[in-house]
PDB file of N, CA and C in Angstrom:
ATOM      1  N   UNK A   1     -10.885   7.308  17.894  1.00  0.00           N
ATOM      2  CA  UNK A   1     -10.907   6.023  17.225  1.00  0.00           C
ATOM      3  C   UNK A   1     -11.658   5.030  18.093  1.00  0.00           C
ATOM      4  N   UNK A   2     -12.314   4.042  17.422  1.00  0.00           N
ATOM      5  CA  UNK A   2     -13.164   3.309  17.682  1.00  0.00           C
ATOM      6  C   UNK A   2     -12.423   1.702  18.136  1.00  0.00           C
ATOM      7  N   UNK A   3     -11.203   1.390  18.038  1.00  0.00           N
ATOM      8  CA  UNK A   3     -10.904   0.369  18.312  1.00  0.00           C
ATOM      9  C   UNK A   3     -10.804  -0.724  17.335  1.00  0.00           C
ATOM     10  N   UNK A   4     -11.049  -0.339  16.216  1.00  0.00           N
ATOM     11  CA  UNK A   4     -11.310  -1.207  14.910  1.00  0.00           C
ATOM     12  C   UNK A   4      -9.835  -0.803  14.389  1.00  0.00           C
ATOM     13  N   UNK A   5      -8.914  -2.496  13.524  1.00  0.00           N
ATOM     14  CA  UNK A   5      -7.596  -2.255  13.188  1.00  0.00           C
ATOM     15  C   UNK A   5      -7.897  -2.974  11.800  1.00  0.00           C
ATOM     16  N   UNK A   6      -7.246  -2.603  10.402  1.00  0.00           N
ATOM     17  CA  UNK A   6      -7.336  -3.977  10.050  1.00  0.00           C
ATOM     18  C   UNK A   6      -5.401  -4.189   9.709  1.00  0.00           C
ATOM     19  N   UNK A   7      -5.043  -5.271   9.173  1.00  0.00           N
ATOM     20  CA  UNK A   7      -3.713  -5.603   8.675  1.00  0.00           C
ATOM     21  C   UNK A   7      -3.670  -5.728   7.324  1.00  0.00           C
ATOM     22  N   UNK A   8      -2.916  -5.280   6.284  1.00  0.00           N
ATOM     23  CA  UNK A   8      -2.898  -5.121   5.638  1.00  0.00           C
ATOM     24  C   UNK A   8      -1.692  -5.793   4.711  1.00  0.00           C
ATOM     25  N   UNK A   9      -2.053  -7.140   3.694  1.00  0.00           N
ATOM     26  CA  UNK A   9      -0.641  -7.754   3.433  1.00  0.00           C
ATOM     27  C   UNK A   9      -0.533  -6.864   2.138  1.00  0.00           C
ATOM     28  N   UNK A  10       0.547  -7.999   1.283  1.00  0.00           N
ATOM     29  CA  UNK A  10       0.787  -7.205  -0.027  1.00  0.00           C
ATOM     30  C   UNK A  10       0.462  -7.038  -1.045  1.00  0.00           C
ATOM     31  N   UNK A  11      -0.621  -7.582  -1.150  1.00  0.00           N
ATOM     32  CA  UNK A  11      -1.795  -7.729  -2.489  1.00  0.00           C
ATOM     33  C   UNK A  11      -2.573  -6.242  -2.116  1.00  0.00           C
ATOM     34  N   UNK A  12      -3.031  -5.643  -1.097  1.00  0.00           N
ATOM     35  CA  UNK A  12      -3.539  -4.553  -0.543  1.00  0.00           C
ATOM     36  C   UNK A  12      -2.278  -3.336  -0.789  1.00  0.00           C
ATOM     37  N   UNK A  13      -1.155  -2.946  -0.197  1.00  0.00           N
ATOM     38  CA  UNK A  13      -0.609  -2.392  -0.772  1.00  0.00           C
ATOM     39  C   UNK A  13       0.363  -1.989  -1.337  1.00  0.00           C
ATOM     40  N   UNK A  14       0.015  -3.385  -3.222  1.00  0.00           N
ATOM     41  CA  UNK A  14       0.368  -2.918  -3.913  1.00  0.00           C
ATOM     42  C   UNK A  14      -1.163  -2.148  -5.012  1.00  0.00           C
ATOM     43  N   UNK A  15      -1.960  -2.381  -4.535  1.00  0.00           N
ATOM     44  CA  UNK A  15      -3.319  -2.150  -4.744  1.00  0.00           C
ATOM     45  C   UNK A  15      -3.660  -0.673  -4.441  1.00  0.00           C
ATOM     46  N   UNK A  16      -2.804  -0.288  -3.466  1.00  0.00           N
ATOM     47  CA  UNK A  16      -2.564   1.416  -2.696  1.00  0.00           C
ATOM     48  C   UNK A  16      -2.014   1.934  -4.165  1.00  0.00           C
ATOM     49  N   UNK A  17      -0.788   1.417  -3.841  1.00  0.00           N
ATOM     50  CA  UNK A  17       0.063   2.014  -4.923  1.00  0.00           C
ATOM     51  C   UNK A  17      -0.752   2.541  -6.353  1.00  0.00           C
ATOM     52  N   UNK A  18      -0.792   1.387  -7.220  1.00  0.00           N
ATOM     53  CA  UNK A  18      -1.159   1.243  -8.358  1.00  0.00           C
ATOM     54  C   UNK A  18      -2.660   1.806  -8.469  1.00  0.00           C
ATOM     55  N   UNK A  19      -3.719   1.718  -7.778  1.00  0.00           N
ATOM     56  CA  UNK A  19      -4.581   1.963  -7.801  1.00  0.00           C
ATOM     57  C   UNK A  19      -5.506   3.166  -7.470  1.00  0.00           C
ATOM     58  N   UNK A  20      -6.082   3.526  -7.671  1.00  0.00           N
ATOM     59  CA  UNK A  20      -7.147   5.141  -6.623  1.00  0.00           C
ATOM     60  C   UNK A  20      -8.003   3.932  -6.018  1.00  0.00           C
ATOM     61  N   UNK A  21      -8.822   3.227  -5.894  1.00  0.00           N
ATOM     62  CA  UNK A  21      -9.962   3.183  -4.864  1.00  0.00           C
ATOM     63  C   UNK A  21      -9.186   2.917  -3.280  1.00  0.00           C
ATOM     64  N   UNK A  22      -8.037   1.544  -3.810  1.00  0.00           N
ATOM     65  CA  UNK A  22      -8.383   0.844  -2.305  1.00  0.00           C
ATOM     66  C   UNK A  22      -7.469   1.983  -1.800  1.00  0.00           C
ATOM     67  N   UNK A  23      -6.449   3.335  -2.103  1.00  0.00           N
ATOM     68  CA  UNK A  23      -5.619   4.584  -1.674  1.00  0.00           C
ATOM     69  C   UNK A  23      -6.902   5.221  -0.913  1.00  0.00           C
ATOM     70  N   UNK A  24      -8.044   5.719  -1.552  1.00  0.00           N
ATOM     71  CA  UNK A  24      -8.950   6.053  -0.834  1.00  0.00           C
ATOM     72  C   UNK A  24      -9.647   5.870  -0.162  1.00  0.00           C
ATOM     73  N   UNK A  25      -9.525   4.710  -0.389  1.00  0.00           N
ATOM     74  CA  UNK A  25     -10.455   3.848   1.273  1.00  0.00           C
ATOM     75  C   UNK A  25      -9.701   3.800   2.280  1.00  0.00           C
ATOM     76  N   UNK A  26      -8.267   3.400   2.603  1.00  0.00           N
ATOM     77  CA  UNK A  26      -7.479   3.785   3.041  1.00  0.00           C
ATOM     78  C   UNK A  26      -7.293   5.226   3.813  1.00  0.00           C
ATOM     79  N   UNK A  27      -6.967   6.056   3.192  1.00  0.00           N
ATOM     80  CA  UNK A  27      -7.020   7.247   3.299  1.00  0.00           C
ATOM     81  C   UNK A  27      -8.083   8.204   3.993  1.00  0.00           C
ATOM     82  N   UNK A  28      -8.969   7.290   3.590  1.00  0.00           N
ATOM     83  CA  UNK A  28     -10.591   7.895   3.850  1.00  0.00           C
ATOM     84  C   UNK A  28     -11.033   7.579   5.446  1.00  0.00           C
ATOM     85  N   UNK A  29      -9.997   6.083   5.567  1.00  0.00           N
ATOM     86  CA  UNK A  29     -10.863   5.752   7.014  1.00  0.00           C
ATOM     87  C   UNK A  29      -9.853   6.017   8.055  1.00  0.00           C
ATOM     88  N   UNK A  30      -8.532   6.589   7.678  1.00  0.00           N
ATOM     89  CA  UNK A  30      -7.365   6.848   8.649  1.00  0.00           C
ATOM     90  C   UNK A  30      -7.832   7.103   9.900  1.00  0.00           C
ATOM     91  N   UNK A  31      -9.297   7.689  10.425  1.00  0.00           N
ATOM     92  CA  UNK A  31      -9.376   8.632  11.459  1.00  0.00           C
ATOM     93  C   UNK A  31     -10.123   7.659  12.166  1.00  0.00           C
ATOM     94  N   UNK A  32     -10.865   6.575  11.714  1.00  0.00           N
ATOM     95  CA  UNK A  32     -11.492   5.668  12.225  1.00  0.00           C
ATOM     96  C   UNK A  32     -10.796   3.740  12.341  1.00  0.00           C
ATOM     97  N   UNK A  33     -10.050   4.158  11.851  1.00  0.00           N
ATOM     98  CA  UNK A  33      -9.424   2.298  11.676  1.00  0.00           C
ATOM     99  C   UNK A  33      -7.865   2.568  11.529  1.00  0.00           C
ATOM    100  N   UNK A  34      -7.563   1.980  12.535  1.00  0.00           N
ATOM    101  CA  UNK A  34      -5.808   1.918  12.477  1.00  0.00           C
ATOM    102  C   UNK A  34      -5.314   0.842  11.796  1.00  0.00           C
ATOM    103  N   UNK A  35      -4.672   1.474  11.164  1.00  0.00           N
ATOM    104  CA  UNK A  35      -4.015   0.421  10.050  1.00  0.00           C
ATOM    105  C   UNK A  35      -2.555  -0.050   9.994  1.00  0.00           C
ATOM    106  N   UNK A  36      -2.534  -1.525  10.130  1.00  0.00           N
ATOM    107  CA  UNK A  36      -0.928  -1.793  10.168  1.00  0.00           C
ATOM    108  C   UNK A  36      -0.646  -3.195   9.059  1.00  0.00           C
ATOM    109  N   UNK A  37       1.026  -2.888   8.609  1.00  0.00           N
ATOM    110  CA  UNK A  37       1.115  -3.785   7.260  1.00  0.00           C
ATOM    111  C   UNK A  37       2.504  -4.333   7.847  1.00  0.00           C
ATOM    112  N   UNK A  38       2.847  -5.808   8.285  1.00  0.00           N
ATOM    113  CA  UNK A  38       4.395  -6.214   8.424  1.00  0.00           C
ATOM    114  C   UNK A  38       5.182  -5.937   7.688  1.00  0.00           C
ATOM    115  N   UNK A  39       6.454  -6.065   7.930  1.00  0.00           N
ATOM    116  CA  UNK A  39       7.662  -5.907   7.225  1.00  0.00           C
ATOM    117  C   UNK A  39       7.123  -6.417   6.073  1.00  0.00           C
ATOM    118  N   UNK A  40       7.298  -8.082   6.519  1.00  0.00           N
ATOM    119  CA  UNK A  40       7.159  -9.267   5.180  1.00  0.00           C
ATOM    120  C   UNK A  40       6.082  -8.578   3.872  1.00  0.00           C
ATOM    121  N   UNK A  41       5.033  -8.219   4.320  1.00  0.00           N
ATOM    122  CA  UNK A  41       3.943  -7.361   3.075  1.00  0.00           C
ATOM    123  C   UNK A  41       4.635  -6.500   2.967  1.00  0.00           C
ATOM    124  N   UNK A  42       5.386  -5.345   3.569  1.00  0.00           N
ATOM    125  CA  UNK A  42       6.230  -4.526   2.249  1.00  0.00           C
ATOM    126  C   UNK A  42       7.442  -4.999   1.596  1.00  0.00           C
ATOM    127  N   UNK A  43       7.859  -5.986   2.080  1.00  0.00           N
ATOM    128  CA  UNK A  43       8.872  -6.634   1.620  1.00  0.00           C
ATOM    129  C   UNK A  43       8.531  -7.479   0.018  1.00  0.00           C
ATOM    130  N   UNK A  44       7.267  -8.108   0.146  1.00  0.00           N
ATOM    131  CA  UNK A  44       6.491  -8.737  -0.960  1.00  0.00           C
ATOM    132  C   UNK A  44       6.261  -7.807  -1.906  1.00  0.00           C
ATOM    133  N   UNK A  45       5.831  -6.793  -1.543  1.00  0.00           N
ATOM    134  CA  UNK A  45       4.901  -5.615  -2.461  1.00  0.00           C
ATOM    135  C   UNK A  45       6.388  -4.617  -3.442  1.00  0.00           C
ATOM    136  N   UNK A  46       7.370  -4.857  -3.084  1.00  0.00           N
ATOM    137  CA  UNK A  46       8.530  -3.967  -3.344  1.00  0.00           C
ATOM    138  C   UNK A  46       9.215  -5.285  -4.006  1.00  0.00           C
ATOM    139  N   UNK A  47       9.130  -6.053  -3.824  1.00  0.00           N
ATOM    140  CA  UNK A  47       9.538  -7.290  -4.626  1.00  0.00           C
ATOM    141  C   UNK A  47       8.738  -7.613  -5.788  1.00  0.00           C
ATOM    142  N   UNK A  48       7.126  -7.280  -6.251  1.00  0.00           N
ATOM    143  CA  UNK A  48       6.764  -7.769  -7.025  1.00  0.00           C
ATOM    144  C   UNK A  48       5.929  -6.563  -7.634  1.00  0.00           C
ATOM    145  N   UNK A  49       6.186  -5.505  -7.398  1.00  0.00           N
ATOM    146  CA  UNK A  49       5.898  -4.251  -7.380  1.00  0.00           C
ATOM    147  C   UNK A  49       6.488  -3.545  -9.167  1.00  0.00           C
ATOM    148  N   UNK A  50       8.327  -3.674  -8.800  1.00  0.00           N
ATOM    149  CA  UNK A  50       8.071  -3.102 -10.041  1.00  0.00           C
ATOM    150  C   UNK A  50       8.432  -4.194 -11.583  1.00  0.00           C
ATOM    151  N   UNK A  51       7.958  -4.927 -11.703  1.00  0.00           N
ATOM    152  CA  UNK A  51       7.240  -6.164 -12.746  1.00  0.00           C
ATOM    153  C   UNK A  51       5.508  -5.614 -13.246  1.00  0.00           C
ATOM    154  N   UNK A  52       5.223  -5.570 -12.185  1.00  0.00           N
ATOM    155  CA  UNK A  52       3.882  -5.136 -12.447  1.00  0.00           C
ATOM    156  C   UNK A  52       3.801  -3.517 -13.205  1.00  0.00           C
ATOM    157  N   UNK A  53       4.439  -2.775 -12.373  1.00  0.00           N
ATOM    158  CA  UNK A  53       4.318  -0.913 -13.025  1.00  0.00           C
ATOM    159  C   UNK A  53       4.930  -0.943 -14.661  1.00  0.00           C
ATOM    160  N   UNK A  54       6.192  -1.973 -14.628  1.00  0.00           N
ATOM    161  CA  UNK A  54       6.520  -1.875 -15.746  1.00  0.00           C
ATOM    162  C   UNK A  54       5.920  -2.803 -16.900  1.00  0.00           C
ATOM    163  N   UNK A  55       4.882  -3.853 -16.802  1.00  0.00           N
ATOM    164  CA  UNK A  55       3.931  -4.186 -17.441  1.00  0.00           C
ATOM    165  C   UNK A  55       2.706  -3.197 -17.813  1.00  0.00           C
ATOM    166  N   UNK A  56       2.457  -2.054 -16.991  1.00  0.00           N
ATOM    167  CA  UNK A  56       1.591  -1.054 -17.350  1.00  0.00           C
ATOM    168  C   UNK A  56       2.363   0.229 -17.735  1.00  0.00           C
ATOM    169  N   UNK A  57       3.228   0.507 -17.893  1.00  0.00           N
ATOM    170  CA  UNK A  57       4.174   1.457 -18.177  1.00  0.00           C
ATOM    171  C   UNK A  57       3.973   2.452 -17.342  1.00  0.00           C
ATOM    172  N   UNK A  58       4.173   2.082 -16.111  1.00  0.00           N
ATOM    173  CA  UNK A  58       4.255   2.913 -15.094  1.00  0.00           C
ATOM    174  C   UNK A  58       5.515   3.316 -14.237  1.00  0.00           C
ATOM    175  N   UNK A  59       6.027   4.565 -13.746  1.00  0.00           N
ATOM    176  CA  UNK A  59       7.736   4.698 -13.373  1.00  0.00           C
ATOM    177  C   UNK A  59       7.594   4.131 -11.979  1.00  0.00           C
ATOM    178  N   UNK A  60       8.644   3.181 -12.393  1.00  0.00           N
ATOM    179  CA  UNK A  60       8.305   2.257 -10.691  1.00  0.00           C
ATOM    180  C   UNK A  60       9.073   2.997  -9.161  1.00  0.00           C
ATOM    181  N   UNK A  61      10.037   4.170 -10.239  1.00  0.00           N
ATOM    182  CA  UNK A  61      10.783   4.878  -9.250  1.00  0.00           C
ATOM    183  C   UNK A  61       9.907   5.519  -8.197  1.00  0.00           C
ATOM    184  N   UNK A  62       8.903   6.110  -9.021  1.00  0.00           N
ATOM    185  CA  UNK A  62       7.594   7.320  -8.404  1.00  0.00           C
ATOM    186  C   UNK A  62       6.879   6.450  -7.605  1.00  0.00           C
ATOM    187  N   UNK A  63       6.614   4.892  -8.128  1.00  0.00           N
ATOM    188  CA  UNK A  63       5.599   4.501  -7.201  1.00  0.00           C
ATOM    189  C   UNK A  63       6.134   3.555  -6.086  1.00  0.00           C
ATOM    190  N   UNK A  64       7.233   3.549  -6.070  1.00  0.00           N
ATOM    191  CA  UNK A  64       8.388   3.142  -4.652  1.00  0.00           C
ATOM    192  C   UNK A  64       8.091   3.594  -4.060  1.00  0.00           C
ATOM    193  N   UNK A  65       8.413   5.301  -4.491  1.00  0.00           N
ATOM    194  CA  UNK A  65       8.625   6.088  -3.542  1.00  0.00           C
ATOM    195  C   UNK A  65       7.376   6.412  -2.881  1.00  0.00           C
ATOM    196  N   UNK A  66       6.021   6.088  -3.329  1.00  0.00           N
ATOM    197  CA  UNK A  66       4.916   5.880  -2.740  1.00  0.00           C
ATOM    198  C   UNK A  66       5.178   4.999  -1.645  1.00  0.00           C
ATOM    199  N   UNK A  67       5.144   3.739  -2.076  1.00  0.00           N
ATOM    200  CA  UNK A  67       5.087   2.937  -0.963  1.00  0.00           C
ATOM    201  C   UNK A  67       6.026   3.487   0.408  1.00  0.00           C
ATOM    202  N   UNK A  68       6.924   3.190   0.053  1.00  0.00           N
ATOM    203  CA  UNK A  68       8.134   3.971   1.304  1.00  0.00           C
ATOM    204  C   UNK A  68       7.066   4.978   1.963  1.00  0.00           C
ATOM    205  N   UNK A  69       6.496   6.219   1.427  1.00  0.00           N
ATOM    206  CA  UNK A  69       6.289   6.970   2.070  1.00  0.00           C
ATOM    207  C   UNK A  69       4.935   6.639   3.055  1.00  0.00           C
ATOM    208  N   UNK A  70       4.576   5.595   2.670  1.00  0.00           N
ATOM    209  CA  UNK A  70       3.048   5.188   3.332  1.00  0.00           C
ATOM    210  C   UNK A  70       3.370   4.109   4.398  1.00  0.00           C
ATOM    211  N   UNK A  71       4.306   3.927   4.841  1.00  0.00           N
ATOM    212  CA  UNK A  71       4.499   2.805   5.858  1.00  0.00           C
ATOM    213  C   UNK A  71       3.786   2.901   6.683  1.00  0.00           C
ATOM    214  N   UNK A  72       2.751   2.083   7.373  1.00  0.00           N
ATOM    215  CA  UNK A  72       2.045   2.542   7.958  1.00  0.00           C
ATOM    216  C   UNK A  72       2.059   1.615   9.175  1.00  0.00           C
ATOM    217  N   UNK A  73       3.040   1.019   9.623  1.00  0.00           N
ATOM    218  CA  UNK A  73       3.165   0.406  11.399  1.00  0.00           C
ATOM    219  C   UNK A  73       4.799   0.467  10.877  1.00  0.00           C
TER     220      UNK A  73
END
């Protein structure tokens, strides 16, 4: 790794979640950019998280359990 970090609030990932690009950009640059998200942004993103899945009829259970599993600091 190159020394490059970015931070990541909760507009980003709930954007993980819900989305494929910014998951793959993410995902894509793991090996080159360390990535860290505060409490408070998962705290936001899990708070306003499932309003949103269930406006798209999406199971907010499945995409919790996304987030949870992606904690990433």
């Amino acid at each position: 790794m190159n020394g490059k970090a970015i931070v990541l609030d909760a507009n980003i990932l709930i954007r993980a979640v819900m989305g494929k690009r910014v998951r793959e950009l993410i995902f894509g640059s793991v090996t080159t950019v360390k990535f860290f998200a505060p409490d408070v942004a998962y705290a936001d993103a899990r708070k306003y998280l499932p309003a949103l899945l269930i406006k798209r009829g999406i199971d907010s259970s499945a995409a919790m359990l996304v987030l949870d599993q992606r904690r990433l600091s």
